[in-house]
Protein backbone atom coordinates (compact mmCIF):
# COMPACT_ATOMS: atom_id res chain seq x y z
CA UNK A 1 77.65 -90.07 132.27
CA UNK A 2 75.04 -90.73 129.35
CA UNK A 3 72.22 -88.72 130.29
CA UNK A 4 73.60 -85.08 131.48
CA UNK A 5 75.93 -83.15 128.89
CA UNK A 6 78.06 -80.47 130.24
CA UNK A 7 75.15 -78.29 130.86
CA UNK A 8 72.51 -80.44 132.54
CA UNK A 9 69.97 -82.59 130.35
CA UNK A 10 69.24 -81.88 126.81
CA UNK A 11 66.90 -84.06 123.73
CA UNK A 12 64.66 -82.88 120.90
CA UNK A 13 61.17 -82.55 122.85
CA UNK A 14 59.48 -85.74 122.37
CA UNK A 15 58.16 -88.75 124.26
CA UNK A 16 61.39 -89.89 125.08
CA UNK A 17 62.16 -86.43 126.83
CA UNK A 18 58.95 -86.97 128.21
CA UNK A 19 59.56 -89.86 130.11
CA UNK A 20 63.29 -88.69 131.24
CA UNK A 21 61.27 -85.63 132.67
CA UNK A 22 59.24 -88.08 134.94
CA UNK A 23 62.25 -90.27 135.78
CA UNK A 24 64.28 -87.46 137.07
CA UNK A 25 61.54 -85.57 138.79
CA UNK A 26 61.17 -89.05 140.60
CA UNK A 27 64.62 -89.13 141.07
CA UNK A 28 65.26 -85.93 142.89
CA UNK A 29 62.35 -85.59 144.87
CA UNK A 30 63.71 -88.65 146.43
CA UNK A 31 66.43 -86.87 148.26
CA UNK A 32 65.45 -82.92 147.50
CA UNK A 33 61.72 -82.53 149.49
CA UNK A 34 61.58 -78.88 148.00
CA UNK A 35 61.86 -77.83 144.41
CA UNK A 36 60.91 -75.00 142.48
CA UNK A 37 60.67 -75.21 138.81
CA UNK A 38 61.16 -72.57 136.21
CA UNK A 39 60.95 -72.60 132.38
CA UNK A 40 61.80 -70.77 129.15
CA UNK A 41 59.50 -69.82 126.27
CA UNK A 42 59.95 -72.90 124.35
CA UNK A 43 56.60 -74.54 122.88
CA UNK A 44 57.94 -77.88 124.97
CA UNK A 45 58.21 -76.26 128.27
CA UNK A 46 54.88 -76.70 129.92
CA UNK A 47 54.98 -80.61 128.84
CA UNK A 48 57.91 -81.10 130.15
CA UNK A 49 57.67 -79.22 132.97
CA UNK A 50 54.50 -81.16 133.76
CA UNK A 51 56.30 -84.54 132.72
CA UNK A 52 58.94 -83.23 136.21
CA UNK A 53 56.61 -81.94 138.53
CA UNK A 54 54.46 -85.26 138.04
CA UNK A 55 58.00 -86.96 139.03
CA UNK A 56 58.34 -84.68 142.08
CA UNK A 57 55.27 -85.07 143.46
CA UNK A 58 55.05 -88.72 142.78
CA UNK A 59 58.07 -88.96 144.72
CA UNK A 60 56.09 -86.87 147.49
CA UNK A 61 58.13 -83.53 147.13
CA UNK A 62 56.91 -80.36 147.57
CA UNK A 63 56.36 -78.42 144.17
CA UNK A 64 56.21 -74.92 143.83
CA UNK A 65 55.77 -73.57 139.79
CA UNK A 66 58.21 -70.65 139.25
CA UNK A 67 56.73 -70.06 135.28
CA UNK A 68 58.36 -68.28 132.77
CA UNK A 69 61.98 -67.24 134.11
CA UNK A 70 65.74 -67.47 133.09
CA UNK A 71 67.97 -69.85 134.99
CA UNK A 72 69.20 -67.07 136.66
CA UNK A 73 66.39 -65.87 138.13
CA UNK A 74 64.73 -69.66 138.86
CA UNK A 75 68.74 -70.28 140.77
CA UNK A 76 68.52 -67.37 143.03
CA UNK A 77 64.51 -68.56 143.89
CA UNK A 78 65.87 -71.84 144.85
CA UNK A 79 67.47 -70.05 147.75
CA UNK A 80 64.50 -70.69 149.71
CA UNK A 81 63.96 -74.05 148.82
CA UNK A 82 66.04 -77.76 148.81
CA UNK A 83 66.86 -77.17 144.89
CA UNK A 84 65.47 -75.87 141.68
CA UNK A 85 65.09 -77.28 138.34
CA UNK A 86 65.13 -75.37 135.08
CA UNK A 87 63.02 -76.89 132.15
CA UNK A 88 65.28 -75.45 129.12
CA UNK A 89 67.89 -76.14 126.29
CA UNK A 90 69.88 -72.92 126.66
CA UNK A 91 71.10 -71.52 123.61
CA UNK A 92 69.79 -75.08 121.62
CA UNK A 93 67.12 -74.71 118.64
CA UNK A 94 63.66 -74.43 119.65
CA UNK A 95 63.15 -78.06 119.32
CA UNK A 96 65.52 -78.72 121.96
CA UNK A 97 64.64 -79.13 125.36
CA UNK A 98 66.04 -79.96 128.80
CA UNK A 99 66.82 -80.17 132.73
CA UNK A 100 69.08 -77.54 134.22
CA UNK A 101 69.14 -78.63 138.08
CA UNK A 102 70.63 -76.61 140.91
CA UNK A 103 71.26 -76.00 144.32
CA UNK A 104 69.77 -73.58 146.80
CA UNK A 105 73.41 -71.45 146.71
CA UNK A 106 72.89 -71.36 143.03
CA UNK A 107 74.97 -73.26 141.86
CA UNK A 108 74.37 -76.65 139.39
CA UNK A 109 74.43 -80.21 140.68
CA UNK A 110 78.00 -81.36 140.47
CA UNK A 111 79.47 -84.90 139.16
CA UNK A 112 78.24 -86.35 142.36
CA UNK A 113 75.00 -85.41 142.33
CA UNK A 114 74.48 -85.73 138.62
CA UNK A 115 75.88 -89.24 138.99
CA UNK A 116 73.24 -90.09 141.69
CA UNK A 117 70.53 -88.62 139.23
CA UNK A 118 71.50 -90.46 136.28
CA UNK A 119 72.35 -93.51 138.28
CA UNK A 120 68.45 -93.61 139.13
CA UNK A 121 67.11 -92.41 136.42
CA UNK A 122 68.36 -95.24 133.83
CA UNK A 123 68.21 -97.58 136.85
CA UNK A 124 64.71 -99.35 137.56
CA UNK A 125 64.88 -99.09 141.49
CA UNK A 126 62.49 -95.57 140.92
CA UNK A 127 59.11 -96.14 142.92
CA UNK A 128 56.75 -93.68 143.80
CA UNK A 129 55.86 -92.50 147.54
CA UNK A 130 52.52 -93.87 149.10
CA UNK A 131 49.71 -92.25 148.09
CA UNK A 132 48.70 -90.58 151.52
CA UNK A 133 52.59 -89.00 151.66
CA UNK A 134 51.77 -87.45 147.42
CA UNK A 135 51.68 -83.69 148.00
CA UNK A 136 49.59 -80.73 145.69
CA UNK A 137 51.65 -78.55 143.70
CA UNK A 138 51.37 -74.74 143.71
CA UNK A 139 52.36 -71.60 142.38
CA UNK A 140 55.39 -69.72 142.95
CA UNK A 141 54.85 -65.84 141.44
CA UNK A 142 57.40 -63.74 143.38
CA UNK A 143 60.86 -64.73 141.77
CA UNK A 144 61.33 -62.13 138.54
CA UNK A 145 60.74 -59.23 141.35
CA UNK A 146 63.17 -60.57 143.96
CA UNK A 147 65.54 -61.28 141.09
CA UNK A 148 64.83 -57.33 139.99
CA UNK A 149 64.95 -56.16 143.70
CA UNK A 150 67.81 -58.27 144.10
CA UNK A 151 70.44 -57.05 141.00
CA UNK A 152 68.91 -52.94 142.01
CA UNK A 153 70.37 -53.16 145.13
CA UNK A 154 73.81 -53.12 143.99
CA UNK A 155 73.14 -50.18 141.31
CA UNK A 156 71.33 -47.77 143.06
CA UNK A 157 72.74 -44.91 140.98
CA UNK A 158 70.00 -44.20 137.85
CA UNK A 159 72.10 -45.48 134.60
CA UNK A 160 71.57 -42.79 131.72
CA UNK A 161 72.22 -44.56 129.05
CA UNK A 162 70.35 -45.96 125.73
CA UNK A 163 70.54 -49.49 125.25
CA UNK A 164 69.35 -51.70 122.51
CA UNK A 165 67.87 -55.34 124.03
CA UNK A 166 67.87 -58.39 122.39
CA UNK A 167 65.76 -61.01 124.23
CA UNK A 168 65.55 -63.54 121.38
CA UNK A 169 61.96 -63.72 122.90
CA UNK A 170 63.80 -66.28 125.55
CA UNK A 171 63.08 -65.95 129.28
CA UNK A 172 64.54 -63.05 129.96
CA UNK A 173 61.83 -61.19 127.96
CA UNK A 174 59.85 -61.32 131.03
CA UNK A 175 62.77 -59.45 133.49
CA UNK A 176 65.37 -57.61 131.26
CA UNK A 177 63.59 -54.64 129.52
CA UNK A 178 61.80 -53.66 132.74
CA UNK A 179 65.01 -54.31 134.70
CA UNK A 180 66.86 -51.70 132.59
CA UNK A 181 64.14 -49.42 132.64
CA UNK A 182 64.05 -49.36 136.31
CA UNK A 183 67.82 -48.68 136.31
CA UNK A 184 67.16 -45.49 134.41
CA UNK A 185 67.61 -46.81 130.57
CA UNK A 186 66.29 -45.94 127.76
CA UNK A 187 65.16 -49.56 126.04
CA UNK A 188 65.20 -50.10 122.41
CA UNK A 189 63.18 -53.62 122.55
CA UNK A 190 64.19 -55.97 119.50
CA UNK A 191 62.49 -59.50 120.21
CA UNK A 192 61.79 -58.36 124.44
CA UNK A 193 57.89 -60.55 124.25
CA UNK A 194 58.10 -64.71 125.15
CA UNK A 195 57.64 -67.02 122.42
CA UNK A 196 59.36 -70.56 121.79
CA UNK A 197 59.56 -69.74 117.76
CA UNK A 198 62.91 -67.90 118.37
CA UNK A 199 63.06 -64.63 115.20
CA UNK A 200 66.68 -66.34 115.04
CA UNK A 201 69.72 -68.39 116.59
CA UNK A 202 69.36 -67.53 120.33
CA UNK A 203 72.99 -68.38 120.85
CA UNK A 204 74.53 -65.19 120.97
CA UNK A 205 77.20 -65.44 118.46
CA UNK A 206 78.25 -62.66 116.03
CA UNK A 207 76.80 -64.25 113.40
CA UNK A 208 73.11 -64.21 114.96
CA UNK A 209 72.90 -60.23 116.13
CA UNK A 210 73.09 -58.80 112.76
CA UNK A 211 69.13 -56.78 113.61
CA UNK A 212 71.36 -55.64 117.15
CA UNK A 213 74.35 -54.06 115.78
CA UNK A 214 72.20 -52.69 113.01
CA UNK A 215 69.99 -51.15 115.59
CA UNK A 216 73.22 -50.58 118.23
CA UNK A 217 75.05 -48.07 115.38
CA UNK A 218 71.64 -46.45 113.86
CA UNK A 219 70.20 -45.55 117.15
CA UNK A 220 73.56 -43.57 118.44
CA UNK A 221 72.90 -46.12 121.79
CA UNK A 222 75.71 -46.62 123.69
CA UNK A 223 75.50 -50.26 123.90
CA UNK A 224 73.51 -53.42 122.47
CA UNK A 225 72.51 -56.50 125.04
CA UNK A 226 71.94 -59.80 123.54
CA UNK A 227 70.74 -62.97 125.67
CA UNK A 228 70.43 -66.77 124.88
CA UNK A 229 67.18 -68.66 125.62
CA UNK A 230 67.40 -69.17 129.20
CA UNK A 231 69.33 -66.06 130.08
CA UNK A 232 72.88 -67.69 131.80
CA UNK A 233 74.21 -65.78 128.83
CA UNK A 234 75.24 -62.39 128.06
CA UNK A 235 76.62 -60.56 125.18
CA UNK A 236 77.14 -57.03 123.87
CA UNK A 237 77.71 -54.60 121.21
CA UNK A 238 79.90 -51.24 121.90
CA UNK A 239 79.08 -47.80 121.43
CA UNK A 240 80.51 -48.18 118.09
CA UNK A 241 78.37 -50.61 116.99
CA UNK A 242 80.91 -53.53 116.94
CA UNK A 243 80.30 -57.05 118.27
CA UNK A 244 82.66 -57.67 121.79
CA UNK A 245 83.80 -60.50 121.50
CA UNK A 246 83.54 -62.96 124.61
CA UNK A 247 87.38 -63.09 125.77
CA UNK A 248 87.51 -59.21 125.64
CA UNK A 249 83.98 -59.15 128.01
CA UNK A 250 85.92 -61.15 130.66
CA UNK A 251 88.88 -59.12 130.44
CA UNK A 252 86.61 -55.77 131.16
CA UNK A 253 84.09 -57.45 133.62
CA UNK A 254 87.22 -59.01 135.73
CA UNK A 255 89.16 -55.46 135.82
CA UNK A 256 85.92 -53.93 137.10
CA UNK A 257 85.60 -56.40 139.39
CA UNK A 258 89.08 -55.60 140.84
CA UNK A 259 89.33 -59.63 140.51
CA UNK A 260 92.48 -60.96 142.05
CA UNK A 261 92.09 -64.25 140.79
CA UNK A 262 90.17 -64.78 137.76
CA UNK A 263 88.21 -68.78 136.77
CA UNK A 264 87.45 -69.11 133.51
CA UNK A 265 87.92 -72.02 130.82
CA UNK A 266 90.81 -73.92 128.55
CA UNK A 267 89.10 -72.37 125.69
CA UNK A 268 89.51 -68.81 126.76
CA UNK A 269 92.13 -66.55 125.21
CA UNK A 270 95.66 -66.35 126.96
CA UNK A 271 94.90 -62.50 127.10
CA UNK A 272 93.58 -63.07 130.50
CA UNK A 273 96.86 -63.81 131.88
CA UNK A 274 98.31 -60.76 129.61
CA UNK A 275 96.21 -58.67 131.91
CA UNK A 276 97.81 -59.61 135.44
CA UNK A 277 95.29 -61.81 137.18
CA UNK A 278 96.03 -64.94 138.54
CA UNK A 279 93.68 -67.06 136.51
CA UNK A 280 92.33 -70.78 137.27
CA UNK A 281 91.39 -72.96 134.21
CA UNK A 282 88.60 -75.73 134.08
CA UNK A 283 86.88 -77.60 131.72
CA UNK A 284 84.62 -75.81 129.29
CA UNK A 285 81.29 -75.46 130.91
CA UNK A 286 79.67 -72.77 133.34
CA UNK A 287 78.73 -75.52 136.00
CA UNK A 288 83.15 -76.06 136.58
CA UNK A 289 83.22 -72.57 136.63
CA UNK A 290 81.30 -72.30 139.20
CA UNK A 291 82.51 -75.48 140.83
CA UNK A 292 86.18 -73.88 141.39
CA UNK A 293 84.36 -70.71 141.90
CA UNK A 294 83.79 -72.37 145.62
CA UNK A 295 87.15 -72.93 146.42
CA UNK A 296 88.65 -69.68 145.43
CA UNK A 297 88.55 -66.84 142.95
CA UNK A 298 86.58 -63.56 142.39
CA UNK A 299 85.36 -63.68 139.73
CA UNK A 300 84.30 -66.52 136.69
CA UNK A 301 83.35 -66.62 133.43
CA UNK A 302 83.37 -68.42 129.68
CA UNK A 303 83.84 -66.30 126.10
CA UNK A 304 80.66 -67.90 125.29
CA UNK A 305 78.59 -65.36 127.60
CA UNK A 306 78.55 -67.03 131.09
CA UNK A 307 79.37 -64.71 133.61
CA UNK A 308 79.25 -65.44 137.65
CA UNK A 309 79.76 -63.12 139.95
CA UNK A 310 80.24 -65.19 143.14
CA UNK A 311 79.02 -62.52 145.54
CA UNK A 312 75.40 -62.18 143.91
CA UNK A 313 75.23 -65.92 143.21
CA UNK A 314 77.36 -68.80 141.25
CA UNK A 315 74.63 -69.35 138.83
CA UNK A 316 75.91 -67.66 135.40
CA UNK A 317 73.88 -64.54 135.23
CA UNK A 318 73.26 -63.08 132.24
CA UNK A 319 70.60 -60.42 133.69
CA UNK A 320 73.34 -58.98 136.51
CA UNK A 321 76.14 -58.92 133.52
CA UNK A 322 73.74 -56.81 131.69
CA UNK A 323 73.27 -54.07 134.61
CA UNK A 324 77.16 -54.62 135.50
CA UNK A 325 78.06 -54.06 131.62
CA UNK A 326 75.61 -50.54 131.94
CA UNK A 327 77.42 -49.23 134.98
CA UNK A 328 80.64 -49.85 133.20
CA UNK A 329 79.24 -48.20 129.83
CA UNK A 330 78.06 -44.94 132.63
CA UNK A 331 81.77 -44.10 133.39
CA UNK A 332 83.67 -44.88 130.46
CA UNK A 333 83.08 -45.76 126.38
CA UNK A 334 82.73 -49.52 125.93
CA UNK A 335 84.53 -48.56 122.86
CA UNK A 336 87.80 -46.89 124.51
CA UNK A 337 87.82 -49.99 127.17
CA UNK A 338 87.56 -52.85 124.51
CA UNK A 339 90.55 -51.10 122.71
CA UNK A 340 92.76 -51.86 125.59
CA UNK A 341 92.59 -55.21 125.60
CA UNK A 342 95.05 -57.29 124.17
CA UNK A 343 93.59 -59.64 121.41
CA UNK A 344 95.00 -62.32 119.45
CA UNK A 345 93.34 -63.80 116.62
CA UNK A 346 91.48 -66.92 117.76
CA UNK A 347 89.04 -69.43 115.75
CA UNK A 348 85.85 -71.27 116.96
CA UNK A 349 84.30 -73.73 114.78
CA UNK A 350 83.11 -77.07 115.14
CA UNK A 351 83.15 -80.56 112.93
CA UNK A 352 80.51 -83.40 112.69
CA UNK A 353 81.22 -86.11 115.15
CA UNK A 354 79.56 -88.58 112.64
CA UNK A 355 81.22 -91.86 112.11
CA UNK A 356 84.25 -90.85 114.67
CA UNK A 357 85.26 -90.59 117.77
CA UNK A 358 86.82 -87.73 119.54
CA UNK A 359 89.44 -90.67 120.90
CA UNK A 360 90.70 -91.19 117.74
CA UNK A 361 91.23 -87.16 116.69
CA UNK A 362 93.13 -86.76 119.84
CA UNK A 363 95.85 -90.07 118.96
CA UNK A 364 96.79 -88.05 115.30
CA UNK A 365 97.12 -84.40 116.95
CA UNK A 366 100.30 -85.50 118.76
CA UNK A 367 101.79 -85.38 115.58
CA UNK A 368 101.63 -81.61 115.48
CA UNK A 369 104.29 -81.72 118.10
CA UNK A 370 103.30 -79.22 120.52
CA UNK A 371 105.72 -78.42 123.59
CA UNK A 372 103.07 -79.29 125.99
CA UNK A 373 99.43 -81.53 126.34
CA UNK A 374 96.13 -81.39 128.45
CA UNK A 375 93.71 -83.64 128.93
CA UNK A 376 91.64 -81.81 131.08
CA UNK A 377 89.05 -81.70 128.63
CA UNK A 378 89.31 -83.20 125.46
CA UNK A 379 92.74 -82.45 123.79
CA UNK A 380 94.96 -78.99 124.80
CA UNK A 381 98.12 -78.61 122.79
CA UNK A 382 100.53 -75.62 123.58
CA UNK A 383 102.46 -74.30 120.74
CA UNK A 384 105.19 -71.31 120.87
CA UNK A 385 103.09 -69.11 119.62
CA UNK A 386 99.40 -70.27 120.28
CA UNK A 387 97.32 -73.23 121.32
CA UNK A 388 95.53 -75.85 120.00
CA UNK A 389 92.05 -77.25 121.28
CA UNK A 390 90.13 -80.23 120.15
CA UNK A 391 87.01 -81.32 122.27
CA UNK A 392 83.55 -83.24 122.39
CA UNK A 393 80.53 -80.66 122.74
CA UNK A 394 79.12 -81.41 125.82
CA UNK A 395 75.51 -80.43 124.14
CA UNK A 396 75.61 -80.85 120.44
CA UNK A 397 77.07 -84.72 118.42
CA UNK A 398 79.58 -82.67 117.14
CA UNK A 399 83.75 -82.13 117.89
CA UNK A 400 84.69 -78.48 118.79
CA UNK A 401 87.87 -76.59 117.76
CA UNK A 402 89.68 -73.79 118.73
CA UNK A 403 92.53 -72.20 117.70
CA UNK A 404 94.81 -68.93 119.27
CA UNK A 405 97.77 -67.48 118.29
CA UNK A 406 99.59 -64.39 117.86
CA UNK A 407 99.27 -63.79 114.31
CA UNK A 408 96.19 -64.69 111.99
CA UNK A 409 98.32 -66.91 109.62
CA UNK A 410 99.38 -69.26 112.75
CA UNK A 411 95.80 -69.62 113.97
CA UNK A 412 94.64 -70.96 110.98
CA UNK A 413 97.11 -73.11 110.50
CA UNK A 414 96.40 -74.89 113.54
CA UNK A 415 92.80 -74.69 112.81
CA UNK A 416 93.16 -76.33 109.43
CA UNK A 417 95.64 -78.83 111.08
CA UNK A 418 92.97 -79.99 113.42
CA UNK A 419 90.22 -80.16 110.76
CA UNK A 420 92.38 -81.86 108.50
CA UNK A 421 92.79 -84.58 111.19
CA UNK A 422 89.35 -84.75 111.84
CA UNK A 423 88.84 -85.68 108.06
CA UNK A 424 91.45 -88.09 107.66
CA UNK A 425 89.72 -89.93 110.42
CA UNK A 426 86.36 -89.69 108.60
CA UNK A 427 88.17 -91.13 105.71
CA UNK A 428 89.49 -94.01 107.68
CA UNK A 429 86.23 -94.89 109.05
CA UNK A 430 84.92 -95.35 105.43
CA UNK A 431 87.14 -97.32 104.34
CA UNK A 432 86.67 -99.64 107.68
CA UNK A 433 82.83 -99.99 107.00
């Protein structure tokens, strides 16, 4: 497929976007007579939300405007509807924008249903419904409450704790802070009001929460929240003031969860099977997760900061890992748990796809000799000690890498080995042109 990415629809905002918007509102209010469509803060969202609805309701749909939410929160409104669309680009620069669409169980469209989108959308079979069968839109202003109402239920018990927050001024600015305040926090507020000019990188990385941990260890709180734009994503700092990273959050949140069987992706450390869970691996992307999170499994999640917890919904979360992470932080140090789990050193990076193709990375990495290949998505090599992981990014033009092993030296050596390749293709594809 040309049109979705591993995480829905995703351009810079501009006419082009524009008229996807329309074709693919036209598209699925062909066969979805329902919708309810949410969006983030981004400067592009009420265009482009427009650009949909216009779709939907030229394709005679019933519209119902959700506003301001995270995905989260728009997913468990489109219970009570046919489907929901979410007008956002995630963790993407403010420039970006998108279509997250999903079902009324919460989770996303699948390959089927993408591939009937897309299929219509670059097609030219799209008409419009007669004019007498066009329907009025109207406003939807009860989800952020029933999302609230819905994540209190399963914390009843006030949570005294002192949290620092980290909207990014995303969606979740509108739900988190008075979520946590409801649950008995106190809220330290960095970035909790809506506004597309993100303060920084809303992908919450490390490198991105420097104001967070600052705040985390000068306040004495006991933990630091971070979300991405749309809120599917969730990540923390401890008591100690130190970033967790992504693999260690799904080792605490699937112990809590008393998980039996654990879903989570190639690119995940092979800690999680240190830990004694039976653990299913997919391709990297929340929407598989949540795909093999039908079949089986009790929990799913991605180091990047998705987190589903079938039994609220199979939409990634972000909001409920936030409230799950406080209960956990209310019986025990985040610190003390985070200790406990095993860690090997592991490297995330990424190389321009400019000039190459990810086709021609993955015939040279063979030559690393690894006892073992997937191609599940993109390129897994198993080594000894460590693995190897070479992939297109289903959102950005560029190749991701990842690297594990059980000592620092090994990981970057197969990090290097990969990049290395990577260049020795660019190299080639100079001298072809």
């Amino acid at each position: 497929m040309t049109l979705f990415g591993s995480s829905g629809i995703r351009r810079i905002a501009d006419r082009h976007l524009l008229e996807i918007a329309l074709r693919t509102g036209l598209a699925v209010g062909k066969t979805y007579r329902r919708v309810i469509v949410g969006s983030d803060t981004r400067t592009s969202g009420g265009a482009v939300k427009l650009a949909f609805a216009s779709g939907l309701l030229g394709a005679g749909a019933e519209y119902r405007d959700g506003g301001v939410t995270p995905t989260p929160t728009l997913a468990l409104a489109a219970g009570r509807f046919g489907a929901g669309a979410m007008i956002t680009a995630s963790h993407n620069p403010p420039q970006y924008n998108g279509i997250k669409l999903v079902n009324n169980d919460g989770s996303a469209f699948d390959g089927s249903q993408r591939e009937q989108v897309e299929t219509a959308v670059l097609g030219d079979s799209l008409s419009a419904a007669p004019w007498e069968e066009m329907r009025d839109s109207f406003i939807y202003d009860g989800a952020i409450e029933e999302h609230i109402q819905h994540i209190q239920k399963d914390f009843p018990r006030p949570l005294k704790l002192k949290v620092v927050l980290d909207c990014g001024c995303g969606a979740t600015s509108v739900i988190s802070p008075y979520l946590l305040r409801r649950l008995g926090c106190e809220v330290i507020a960095l970035n909790c009001y809506p506004s597309g000019f993100f303060p920084h990188d809303v992908e919450p990385l490390e490198a991105n929460l420097g104001d967070l941990i600052a705040a985390t260890r000068q306040s004495g709180a006991d933990l630091g929240i971070a979300h991405d734009g749309d809120g599917d994503r969730m990540m923390a700092v401890d008591d100690l003031g130190r970033f967790i990273p992504g693999d260690k959050l799904l080792g605490i949140f699937a112990q809590e969860m008393k998980a039996k069987e654990v879903v989570t992706t190639l690119d995940a450390s092979m800690a999680i099977e240190e830990l004694g869970f039976k653990v299913t691996r997919t391709r990297i992307g929340d929407i598989y997760v949540s795909e093999e999170l039908k079949k089986s499994g009790d929990f799913g999640g991605e180091p990047s900061g998705s987190w589903v917890f079938p039994k609220s919904s199979l939409c990634p979360d972000g909001v409920y890992a936030a409230a799950k992470l406080l209960a956990i932080a209310s019986q025990s140090k985040l610190s003390s748990l985070i200790d406990r789990i095993p860690h090997y050193p592991i490297i995330r990076g990424s190389a321009s796809n400019a000039g190459i193709t990810v086709a021609e990375v993955e015939k040279r990495l063979p030559a690393l000799k690894p006892l073992s290949v997937s191609n599940i998505d993109g390129i897994r090599l198993a080594f000894n000690d460590g693995w190897l992981l070479v992939r297109p990014s289903g959102t950005e033009p560029k190749i991701r890498l990842t690297a594990e092993a059980r000592s620092k030296e090994q990981a970057r050596k197969l990090y290097d080995a990969a990049l290395q390749i990577v260049e020795k293709c660019r190299s080639a594809s100079r001298e072809r042109s």
